[in-house]
PDB file of N, CA and C in Angstrom:
ATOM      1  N   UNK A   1      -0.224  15.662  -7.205  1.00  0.00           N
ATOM      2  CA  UNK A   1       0.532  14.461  -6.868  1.00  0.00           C
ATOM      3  C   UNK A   1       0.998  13.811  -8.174  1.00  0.00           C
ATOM      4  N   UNK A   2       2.357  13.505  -8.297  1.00  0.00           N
ATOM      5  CA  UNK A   2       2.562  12.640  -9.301  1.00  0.00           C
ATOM      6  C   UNK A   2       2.769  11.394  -9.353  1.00  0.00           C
ATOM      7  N   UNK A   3       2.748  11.052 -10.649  1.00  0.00           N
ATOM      8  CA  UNK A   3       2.582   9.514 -10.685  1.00  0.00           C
ATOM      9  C   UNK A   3       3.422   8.829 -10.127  1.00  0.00           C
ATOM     10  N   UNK A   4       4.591   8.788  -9.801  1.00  0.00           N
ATOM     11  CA  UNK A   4       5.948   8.309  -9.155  1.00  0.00           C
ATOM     12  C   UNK A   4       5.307   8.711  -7.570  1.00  0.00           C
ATOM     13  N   UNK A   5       4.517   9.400  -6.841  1.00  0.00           N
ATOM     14  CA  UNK A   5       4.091   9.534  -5.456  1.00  0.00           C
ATOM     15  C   UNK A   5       2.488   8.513  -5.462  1.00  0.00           C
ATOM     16  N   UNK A   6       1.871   8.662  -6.623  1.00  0.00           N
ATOM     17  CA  UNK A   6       0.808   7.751  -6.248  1.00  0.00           C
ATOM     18  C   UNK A   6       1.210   6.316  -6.635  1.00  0.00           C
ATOM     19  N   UNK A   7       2.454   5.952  -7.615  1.00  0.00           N
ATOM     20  CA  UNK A   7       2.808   4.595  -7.269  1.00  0.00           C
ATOM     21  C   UNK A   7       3.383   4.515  -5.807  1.00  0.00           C
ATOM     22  N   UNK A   8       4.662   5.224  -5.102  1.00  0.00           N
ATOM     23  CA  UNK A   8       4.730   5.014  -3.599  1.00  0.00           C
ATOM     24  C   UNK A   8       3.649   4.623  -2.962  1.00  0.00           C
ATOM     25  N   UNK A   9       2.679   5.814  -3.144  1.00  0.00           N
ATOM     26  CA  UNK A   9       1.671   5.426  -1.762  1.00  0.00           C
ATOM     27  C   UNK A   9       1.077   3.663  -1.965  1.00  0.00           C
ATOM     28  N   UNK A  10       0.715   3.683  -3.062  1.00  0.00           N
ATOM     29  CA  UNK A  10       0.223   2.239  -3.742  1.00  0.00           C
ATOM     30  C   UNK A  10       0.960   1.243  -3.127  1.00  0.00           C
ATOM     31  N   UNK A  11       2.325   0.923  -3.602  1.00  0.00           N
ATOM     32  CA  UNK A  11       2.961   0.144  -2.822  1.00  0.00           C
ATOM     33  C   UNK A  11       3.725  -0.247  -1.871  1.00  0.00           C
ATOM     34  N   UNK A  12       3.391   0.936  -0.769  1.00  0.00           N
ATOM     35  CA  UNK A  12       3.465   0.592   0.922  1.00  0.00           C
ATOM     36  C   UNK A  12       3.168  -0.295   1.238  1.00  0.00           C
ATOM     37  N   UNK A  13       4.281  -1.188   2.147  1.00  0.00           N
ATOM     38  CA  UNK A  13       3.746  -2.361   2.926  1.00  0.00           C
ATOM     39  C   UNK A  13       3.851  -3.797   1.781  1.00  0.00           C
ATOM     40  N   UNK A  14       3.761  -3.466   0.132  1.00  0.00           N
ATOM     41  CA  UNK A  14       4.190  -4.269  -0.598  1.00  0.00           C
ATOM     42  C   UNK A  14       5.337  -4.286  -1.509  1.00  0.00           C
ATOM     43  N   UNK A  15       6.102  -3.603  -0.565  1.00  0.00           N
ATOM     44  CA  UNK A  15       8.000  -4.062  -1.072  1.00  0.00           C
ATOM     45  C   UNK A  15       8.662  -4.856  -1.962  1.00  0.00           C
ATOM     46  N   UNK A  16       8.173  -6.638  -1.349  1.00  0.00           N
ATOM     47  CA  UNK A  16       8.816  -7.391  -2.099  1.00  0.00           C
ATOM     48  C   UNK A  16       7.672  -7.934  -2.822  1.00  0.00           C
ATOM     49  N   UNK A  17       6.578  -7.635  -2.189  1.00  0.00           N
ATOM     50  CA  UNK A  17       6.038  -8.274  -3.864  1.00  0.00           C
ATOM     51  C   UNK A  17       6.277  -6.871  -5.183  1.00  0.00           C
ATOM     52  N   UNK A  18       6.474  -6.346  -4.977  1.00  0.00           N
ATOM     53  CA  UNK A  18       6.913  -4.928  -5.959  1.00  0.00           C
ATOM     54  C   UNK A  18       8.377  -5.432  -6.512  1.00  0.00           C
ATOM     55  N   UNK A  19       8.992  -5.801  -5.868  1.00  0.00           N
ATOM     56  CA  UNK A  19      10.503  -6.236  -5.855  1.00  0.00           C
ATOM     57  C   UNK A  19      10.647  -6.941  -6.732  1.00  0.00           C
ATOM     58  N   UNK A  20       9.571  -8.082  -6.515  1.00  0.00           N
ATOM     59  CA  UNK A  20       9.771  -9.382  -7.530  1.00  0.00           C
ATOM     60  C   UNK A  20       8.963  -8.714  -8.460  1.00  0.00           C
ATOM     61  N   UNK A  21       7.808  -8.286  -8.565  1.00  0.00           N
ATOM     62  CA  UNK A  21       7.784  -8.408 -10.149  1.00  0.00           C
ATOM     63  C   UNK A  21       8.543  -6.988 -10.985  1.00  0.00           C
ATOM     64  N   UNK A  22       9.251  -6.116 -10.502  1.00  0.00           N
ATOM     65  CA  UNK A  22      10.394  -5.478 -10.886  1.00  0.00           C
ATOM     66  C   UNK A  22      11.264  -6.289 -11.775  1.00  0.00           C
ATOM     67  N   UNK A  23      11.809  -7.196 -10.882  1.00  0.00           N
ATOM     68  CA  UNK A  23      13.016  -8.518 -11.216  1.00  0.00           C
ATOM     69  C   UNK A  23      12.224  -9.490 -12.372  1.00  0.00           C
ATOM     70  N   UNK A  24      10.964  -9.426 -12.563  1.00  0.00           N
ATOM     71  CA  UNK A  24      10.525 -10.534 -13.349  1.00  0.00           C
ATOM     72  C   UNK A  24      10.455  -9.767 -14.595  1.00  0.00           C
ATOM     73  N   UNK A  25      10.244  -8.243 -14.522  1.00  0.00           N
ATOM     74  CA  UNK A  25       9.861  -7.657 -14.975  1.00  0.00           C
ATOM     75  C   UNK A  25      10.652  -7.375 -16.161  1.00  0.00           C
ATOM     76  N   UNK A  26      11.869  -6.706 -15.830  1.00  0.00           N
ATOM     77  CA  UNK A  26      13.551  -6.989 -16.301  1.00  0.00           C
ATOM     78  C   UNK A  26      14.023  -8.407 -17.030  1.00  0.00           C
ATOM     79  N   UNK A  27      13.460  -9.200 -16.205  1.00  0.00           N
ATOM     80  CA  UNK A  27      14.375 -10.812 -16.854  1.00  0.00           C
ATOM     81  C   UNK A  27      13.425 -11.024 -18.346  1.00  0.00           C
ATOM     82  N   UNK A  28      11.765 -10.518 -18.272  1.00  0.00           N
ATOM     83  CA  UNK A  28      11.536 -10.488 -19.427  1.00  0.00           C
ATOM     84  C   UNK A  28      12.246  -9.733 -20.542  1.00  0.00           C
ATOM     85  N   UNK A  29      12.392  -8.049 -20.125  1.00  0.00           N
ATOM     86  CA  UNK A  29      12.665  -7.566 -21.448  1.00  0.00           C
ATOM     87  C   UNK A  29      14.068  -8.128 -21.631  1.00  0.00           C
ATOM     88  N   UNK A  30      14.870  -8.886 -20.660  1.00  0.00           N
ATOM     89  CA  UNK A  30      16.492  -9.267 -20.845  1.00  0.00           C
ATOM     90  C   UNK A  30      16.177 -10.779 -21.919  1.00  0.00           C
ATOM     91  N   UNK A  31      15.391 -11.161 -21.515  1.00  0.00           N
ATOM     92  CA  UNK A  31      15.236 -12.288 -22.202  1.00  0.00           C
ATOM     93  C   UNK A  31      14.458 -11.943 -23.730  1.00  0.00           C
ATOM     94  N   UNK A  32      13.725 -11.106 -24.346  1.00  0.00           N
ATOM     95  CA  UNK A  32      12.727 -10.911 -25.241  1.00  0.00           C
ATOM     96  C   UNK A  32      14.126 -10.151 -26.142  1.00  0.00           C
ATOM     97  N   UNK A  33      14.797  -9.340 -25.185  1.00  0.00           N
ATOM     98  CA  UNK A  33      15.964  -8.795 -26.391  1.00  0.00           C
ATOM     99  C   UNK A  33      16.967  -9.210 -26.391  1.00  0.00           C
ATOM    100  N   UNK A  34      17.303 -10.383 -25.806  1.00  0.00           N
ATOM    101  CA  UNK A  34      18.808 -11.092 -25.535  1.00  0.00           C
ATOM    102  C   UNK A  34      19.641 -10.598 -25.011  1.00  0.00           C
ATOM    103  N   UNK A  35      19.261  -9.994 -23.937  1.00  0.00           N
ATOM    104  CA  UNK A  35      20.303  -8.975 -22.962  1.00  0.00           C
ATOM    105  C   UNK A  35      21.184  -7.880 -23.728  1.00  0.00           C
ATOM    106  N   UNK A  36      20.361  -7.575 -25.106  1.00  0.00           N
ATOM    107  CA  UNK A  36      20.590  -6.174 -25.395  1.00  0.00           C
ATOM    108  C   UNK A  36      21.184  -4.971 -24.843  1.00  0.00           C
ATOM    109  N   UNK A  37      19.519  -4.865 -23.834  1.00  0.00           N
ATOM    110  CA  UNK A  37      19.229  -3.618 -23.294  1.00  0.00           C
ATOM    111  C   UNK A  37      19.469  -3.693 -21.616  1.00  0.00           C
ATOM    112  N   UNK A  38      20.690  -4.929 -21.327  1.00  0.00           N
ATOM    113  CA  UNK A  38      20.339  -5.107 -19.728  1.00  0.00           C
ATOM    114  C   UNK A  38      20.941  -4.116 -18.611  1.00  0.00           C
ATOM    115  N   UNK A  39      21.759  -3.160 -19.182  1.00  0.00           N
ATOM    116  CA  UNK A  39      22.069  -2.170 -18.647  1.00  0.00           C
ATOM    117  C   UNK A  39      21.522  -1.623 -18.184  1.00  0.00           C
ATOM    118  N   UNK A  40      20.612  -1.205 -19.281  1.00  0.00           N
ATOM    119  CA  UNK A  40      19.282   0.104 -19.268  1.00  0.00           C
ATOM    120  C   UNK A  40      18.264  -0.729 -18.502  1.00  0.00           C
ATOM    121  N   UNK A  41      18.039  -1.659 -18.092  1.00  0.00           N
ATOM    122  CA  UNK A  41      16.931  -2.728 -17.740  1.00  0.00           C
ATOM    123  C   UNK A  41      17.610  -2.581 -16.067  1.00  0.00           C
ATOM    124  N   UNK A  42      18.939  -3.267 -15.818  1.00  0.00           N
ATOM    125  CA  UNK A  42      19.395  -2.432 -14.534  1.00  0.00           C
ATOM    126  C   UNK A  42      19.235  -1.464 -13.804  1.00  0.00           C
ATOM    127  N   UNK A  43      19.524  -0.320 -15.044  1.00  0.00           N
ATOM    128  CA  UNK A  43      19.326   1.033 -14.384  1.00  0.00           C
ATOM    129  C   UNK A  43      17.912   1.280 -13.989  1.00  0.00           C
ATOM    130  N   UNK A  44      17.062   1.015 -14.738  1.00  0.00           N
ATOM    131  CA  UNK A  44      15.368   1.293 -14.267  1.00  0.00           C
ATOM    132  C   UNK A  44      15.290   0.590 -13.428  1.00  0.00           C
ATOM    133  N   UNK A  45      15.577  -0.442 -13.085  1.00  0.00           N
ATOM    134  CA  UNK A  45      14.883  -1.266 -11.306  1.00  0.00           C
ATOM    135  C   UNK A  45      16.076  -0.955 -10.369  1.00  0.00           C
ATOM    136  N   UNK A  46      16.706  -0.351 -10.638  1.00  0.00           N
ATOM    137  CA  UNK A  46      17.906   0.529  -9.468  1.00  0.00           C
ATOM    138  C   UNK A  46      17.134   1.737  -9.005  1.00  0.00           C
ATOM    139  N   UNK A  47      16.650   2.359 -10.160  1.00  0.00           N
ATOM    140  CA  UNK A  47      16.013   3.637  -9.615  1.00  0.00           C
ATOM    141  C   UNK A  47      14.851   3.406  -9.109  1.00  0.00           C
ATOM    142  N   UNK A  48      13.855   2.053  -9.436  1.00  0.00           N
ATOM    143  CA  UNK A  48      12.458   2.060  -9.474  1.00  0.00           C
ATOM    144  C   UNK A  48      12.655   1.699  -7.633  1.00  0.00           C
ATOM    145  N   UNK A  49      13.736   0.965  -6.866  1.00  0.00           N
ATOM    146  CA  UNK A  49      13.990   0.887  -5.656  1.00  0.00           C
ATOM    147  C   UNK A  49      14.517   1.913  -5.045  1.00  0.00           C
ATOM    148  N   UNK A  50      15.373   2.592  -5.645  1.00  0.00           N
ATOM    149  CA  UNK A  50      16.363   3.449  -4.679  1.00  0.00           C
ATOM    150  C   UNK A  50      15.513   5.066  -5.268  1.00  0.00           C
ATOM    151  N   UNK A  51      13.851   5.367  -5.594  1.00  0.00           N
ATOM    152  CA  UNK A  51      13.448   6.935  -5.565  1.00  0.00           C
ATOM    153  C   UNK A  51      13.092   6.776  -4.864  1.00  0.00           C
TER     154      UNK A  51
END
């Protein structure tokens, strides 16, 4: 099993609390690098919802 299937199983049933701290998660590194990297910060919580 990989790690991307034992995070799924983990957070079944906790969606949006996964959701939000995704989003909190992002606004830090957007904020720590001055929206540098917010592309790349996009793209990882696009995929971290839509695997």
């Amino acid at each position: 099993m990989s790690v991307m299937d034992k995070l799924k199983q983990m957070l079944k049933g906790h969606e949006e609390q996964a959701g939000k701290g995704v989003d909190r998660a992002g606004d830090f590194v957007d904020e720590k690098t001055q929206g540098k990297y917010s592309g790349h910060v996009d793209t990882a919580q696009d995929r971290v919802f839509n695997s």
